[in-house]
Protein backbone atom coordinates (compact mmCIF):
# COMPACT_ATOMS: atom_id res chain seq x y z
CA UNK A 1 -72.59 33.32 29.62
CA UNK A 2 -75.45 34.41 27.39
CA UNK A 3 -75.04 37.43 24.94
CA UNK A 4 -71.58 38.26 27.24
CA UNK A 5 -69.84 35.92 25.24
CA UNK A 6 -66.45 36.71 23.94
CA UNK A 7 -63.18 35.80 22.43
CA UNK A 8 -60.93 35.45 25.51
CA UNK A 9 -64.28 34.68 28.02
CA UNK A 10 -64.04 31.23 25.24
CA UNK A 11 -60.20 31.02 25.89
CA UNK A 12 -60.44 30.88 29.43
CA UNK A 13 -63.13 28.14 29.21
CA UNK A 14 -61.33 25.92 26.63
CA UNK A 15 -58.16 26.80 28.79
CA UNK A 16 -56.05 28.29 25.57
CA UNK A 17 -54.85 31.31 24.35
CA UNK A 18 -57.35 34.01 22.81
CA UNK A 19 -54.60 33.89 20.03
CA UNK A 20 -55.51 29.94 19.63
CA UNK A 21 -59.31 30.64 19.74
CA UNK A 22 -59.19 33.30 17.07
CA UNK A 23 -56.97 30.61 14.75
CA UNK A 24 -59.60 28.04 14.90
CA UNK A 25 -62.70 30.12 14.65
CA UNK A 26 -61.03 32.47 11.69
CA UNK A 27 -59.67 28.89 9.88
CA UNK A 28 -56.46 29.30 10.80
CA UNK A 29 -55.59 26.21 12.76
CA UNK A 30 -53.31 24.67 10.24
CA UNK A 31 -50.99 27.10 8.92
CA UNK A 32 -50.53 28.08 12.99
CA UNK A 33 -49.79 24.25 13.72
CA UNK A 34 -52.35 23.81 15.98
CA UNK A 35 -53.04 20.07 17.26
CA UNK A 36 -56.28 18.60 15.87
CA UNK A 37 -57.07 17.36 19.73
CA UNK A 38 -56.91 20.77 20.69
CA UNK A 39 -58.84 21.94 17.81
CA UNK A 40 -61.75 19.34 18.74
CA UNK A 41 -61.95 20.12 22.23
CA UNK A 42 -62.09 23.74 21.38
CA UNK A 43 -65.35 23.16 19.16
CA UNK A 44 -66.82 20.65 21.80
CA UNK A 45 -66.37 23.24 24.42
CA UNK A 46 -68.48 26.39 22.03
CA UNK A 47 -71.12 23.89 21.15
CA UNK A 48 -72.45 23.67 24.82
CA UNK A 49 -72.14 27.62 24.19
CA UNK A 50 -73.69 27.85 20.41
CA UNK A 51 -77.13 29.56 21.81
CA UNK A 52 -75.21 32.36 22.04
CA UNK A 53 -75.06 34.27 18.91
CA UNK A 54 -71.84 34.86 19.06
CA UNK A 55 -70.83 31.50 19.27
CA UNK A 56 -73.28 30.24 16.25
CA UNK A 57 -71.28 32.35 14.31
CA UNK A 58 -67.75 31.08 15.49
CA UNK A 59 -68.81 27.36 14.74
CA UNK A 60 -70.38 27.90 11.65
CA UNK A 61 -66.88 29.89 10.66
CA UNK A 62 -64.85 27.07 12.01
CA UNK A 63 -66.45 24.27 10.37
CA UNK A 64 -66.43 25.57 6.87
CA UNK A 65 -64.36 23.86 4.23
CA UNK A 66 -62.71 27.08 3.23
CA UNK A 67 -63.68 26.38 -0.79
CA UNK A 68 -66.00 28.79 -2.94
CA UNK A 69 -67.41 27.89 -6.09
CA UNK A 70 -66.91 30.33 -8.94
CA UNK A 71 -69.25 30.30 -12.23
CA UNK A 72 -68.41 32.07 -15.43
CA UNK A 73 -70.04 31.67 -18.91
CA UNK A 74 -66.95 31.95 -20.89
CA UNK A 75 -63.33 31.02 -19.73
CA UNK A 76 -61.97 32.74 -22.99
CA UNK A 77 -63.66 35.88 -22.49
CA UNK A 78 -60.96 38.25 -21.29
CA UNK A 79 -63.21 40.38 -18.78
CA UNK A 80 -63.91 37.39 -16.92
CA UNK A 81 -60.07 36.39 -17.05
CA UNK A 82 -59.65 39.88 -14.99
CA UNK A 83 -62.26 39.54 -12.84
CA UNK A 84 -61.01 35.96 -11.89
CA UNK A 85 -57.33 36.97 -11.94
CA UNK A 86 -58.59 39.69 -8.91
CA UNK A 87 -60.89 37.11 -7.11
CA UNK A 88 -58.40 34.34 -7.08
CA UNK A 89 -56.12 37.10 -5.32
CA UNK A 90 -58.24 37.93 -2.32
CA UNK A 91 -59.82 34.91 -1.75
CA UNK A 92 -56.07 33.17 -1.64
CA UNK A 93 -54.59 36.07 0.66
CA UNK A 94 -57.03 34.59 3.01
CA UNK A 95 -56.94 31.14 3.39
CA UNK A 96 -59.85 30.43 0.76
CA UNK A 97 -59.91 27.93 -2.32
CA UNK A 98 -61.43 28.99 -5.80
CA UNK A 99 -63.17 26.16 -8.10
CA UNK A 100 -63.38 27.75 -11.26
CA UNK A 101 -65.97 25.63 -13.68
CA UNK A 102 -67.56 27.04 -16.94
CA UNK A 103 -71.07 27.14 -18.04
CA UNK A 104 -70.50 28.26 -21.59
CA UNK A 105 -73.87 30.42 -21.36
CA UNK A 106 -75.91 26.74 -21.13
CA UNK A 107 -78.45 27.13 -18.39
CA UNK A 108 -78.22 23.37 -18.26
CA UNK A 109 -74.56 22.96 -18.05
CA UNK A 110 -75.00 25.76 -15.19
CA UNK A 111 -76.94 23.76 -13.34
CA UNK A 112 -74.67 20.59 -13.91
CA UNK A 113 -71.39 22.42 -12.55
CA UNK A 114 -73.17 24.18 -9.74
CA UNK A 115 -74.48 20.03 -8.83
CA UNK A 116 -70.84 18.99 -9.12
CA UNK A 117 -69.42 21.90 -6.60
CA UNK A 118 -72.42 21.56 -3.85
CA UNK A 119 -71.37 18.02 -4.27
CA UNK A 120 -67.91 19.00 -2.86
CA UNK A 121 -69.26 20.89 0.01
CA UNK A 122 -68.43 24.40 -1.36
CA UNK A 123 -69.13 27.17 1.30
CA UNK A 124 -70.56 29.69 -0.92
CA UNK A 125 -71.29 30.74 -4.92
CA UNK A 126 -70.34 33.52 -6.93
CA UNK A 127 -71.83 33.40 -10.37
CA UNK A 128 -71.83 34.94 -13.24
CA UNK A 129 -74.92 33.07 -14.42
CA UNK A 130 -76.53 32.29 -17.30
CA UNK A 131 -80.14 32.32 -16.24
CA UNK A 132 -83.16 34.30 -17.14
CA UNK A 133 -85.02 33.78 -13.41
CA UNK A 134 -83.52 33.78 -10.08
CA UNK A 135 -85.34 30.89 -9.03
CA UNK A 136 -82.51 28.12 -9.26
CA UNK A 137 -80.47 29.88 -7.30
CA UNK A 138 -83.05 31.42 -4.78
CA UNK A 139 -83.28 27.21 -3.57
CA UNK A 140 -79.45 26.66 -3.14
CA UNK A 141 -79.48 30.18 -1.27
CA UNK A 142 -81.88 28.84 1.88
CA UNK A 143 -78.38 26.55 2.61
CA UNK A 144 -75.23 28.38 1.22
CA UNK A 145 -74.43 32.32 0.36
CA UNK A 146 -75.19 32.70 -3.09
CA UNK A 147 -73.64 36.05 -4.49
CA UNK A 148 -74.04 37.25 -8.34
CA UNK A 149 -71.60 38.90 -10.02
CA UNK A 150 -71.70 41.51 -13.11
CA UNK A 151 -75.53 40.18 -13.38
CA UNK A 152 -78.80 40.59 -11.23
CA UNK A 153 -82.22 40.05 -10.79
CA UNK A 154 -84.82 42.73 -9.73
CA UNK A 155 -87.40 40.09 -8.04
CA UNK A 156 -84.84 38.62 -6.13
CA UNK A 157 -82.94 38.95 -2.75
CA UNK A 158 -79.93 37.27 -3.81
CA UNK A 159 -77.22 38.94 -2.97
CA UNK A 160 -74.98 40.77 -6.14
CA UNK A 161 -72.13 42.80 -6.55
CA UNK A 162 -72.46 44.80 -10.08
CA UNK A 163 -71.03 47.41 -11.94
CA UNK A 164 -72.88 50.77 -11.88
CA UNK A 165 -73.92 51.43 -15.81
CA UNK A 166 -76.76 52.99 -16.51
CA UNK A 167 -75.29 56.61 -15.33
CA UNK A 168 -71.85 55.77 -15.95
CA UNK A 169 -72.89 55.35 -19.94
CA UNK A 170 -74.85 58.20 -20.15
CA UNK A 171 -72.01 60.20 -18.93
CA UNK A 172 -69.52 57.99 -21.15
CA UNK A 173 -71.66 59.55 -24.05
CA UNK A 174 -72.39 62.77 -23.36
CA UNK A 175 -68.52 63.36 -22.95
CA UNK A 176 -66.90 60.79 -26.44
CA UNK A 177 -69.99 61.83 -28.74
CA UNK A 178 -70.38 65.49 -29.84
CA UNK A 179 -73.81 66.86 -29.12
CA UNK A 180 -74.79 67.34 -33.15
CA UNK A 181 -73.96 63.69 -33.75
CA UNK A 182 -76.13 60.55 -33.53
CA UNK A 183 -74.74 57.20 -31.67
CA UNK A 184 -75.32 53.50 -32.07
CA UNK A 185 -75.62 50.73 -29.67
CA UNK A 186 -74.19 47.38 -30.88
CA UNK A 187 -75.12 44.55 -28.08
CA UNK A 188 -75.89 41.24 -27.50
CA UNK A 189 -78.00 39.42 -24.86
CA UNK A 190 -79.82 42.67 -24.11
CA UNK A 191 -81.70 40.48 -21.19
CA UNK A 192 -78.68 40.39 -18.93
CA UNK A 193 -79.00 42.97 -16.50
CA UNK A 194 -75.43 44.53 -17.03
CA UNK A 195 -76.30 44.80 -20.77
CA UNK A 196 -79.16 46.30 -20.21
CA UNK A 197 -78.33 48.97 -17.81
CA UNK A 198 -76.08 49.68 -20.41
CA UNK A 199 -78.73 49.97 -23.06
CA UNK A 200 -80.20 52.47 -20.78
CA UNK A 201 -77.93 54.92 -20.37
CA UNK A 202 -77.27 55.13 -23.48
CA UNK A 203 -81.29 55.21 -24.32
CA UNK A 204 -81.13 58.13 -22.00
CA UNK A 205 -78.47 59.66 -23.88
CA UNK A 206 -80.16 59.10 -26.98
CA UNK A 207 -83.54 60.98 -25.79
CA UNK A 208 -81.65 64.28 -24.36
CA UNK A 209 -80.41 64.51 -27.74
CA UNK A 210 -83.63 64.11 -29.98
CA UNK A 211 -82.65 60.51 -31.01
CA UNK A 212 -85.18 57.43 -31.15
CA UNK A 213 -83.38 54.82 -29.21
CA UNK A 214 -84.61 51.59 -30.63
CA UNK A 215 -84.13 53.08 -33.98
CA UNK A 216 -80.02 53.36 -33.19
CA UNK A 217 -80.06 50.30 -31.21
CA UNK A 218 -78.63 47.05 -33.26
CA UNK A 219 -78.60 44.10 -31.09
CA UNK A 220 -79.13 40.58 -31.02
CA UNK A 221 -78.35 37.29 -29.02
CA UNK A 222 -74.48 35.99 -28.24
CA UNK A 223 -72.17 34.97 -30.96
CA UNK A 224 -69.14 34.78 -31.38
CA UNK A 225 -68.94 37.52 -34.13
CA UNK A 226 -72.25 39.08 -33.50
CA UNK A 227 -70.59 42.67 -33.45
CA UNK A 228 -69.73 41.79 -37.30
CA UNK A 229 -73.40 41.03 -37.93
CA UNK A 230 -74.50 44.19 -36.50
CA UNK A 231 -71.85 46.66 -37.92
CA UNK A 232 -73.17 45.48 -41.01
CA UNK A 233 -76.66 46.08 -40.33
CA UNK A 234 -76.16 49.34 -39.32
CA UNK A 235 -73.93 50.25 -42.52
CA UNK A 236 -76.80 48.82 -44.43
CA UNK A 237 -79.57 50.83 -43.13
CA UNK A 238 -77.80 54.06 -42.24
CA UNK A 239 -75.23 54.15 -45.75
CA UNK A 240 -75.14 57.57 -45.11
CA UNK A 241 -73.34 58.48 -42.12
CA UNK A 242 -70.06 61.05 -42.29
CA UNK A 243 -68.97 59.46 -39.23
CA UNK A 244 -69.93 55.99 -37.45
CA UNK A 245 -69.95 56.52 -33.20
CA UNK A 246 -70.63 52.99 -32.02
CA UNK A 247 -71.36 52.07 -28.37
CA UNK A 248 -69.89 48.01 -28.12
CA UNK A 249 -71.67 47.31 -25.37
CA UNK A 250 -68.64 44.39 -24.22
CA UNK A 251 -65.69 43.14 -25.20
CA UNK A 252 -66.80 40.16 -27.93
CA UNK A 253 -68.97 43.10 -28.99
CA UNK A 254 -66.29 45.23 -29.86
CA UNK A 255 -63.79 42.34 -31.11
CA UNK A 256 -66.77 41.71 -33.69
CA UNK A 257 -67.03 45.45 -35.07
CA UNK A 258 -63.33 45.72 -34.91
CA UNK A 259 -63.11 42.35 -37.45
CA UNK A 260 -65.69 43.64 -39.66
CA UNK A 261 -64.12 46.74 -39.94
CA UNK A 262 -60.48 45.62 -41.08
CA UNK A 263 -62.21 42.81 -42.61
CA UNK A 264 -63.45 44.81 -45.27
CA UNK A 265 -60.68 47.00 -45.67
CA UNK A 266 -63.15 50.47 -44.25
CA UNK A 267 -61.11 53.52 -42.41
CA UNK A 268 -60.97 53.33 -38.98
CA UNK A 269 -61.34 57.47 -39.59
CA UNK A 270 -65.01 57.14 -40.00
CA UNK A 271 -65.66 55.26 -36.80
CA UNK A 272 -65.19 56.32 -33.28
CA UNK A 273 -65.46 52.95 -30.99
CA UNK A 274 -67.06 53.49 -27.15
CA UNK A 275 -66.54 50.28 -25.56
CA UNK A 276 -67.62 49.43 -22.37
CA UNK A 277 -65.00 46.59 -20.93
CA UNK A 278 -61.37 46.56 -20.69
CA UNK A 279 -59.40 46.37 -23.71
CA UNK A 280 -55.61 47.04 -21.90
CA UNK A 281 -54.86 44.01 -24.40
CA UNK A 282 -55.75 45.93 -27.59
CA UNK A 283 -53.52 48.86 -26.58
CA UNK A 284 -51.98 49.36 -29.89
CA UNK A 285 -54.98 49.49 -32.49
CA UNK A 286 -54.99 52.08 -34.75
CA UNK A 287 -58.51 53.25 -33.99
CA UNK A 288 -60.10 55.80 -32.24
CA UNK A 289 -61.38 54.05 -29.10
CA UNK A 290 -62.67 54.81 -26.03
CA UNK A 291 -63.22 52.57 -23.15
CA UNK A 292 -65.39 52.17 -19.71
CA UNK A 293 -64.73 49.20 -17.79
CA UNK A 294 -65.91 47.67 -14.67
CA UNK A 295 -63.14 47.90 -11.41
CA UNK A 296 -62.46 44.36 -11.35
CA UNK A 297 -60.40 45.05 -7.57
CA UNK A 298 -63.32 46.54 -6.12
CA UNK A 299 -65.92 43.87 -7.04
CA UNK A 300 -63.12 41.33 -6.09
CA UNK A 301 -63.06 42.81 -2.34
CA UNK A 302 -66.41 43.41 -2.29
CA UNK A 303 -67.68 39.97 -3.07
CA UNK A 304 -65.16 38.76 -0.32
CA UNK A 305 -66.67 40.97 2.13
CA UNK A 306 -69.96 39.90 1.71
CA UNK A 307 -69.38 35.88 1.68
CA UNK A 308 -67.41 36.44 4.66
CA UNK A 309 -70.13 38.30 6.33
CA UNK A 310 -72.76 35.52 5.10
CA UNK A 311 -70.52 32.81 6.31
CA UNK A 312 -70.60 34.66 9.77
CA UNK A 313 -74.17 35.05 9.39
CA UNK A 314 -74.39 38.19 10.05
CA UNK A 315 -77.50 40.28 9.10
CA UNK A 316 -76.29 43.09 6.73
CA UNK A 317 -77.97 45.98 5.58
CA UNK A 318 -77.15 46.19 1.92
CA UNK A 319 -76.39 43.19 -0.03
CA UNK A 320 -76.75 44.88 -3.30
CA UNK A 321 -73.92 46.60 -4.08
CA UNK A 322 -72.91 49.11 -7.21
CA UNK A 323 -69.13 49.44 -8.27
CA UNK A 324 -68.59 52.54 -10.11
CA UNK A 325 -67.43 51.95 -13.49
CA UNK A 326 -63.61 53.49 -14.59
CA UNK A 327 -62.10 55.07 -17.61
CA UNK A 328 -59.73 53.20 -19.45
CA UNK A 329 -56.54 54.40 -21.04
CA UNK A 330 -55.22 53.33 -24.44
């Protein structure tokens, strides 16, 4: 049969229905009630076929255990609430199984979790990990897909699905902060690669309009409330300002500044807050605040689309893929 190899060519040689074929090889034997003799004799019948690549790709399909592994730092952490709320949605419409496990930003507990879920025969990863260096999960990628999520790493192949920020924050800026006015960044854990894209559009922003970035730039590592910390840094050092523009560069960020601020009793009408995450859940603060947040449905679909490819094995062009960011609404 060679590279001729299709669909109903298979069906005729198994002696079933195309229709049956596609249920087994897209994993949908089960819900359509087919027989697990039929089923077997099926796969026996493509394995004297699996040179065809075609074929390799049907097996390895049919064979998977239809669960993916899911790793986030922080179940608390409402962005990764959304962006699990939106994965558990498309994975679900189509026959696949989340495992959700936490790291709780612990490179060691990382690895524990991701030992536990290989240990179940997970098909694939997505992580949102908590490691400095790809090289962890550049191993467990030579045996299952491995795609990153909301983080990257620029010596690596692994595969990643990411929000577009360095462009999308410049613009942010250039349209919440008036051109005469200065703008600080408030982050934490500047060495994750979302954070820091973030860090440079705003950097970028900063040097169009005669401003020394590190000089406006307050951050330090994860904390619960590190935003407080560095609110009051920048009070401290710049006692000055008419008006406070702060760029939270996440969520915790922002919930940080936002404590310090009521906290000590200060006027929300000297600060303008640019966040970028969602804050739909902090709809009724009395605060001037702007938000950018990542498109939690498009990352969704697109890290479905490319573990379903990898599963397939198919050889894709781009594995590195850039959401654009959104404007919230308060």
């Amino acid at each position: 049969m060679g590279s001729g190899m299709n669909l109903s060519k298979l069906a005729k040689l198994c002696n079933v229905s195309p229709s049956t074929v596609s249920a087994i090889f897209n994993r949908h034997h089960k819900k359509m009630r087919i027989s697990e003799d039929t089923f077997n004799r099926v796969i026996a019948i493509a394995k004297k076929y699996e040179s065809d690549p075609l074929v390799a790709r049907l097996l390895a399909r049919a064979q998977c255990s239809n669960i993916v592994g899911v790793i986030v730092p922080d179940l608390l952490n409402y962005s990764f609430s959304l962006y699990l709320n939106e994965l558990e949605a498309i994975f679900t419409s189509n026959n696949i199984q989340l495992i959700i496990a936490c790291s709780h930003y612990d490179e060691k507990q990382e690895i524990s979790v991701v030992t536990g879920l290989l240990e179940k025969k997970v098909d694939a990863l997505l992580v949102f990990t908590s490691h400095k260096t790809s090289a962890f999960y550049d191993k467990i990628a030579a045996n299952i897909p491995v795609v990153l999520i909301d983080r990257c790493f620029e010596d690596s192949a692994l595969p990643y699905v990411i929000t577009e920020a360095k462009q999308s924050s410049y613009q942010f800026l250039v349209e919440h902060v008036p051109a005469a006015s200065s703008c600080f960044f408030v982050g934490a854990d500047l060495w994750l690669s979302s954070i820091n894209d973030r860090f440079l559009g705003f950097s970028s922003w900063a040097q169009e309009h005669g401003f020394e970035p590190m000089a406006y730039s307050f951050h330090d590592d994860y904390e619960s409330m590190v935003g407080a910390k560095l609110v009051s840094q920048i009070l401290e050092r710049y006692p000055q300002q008419e008006h406070y523009y702060l760029f939270c560069s996440s969520y915790i960020v922002f919930l940080g500044v936002l404590s310090f601020i009521k906290q000590h009793k200060l006027s929300f009408d000297k600060f303008t807050l640019l966040v970028f995450d969602s804050l739909n859940s902090l709809a009724l603060i009395d605060a001037q605040v702007h938000y950018l947040e990542p498109n939690y449905q498009e990352i969704a679909h697109a890290c479905f689309h490319l573990v379903d490819k990898l599963l397939d094995g198919e050889t894709m062009e781009n594995t590195h893929i850039l959401i654009p960011a959104v404007l919230g609404e308060k």
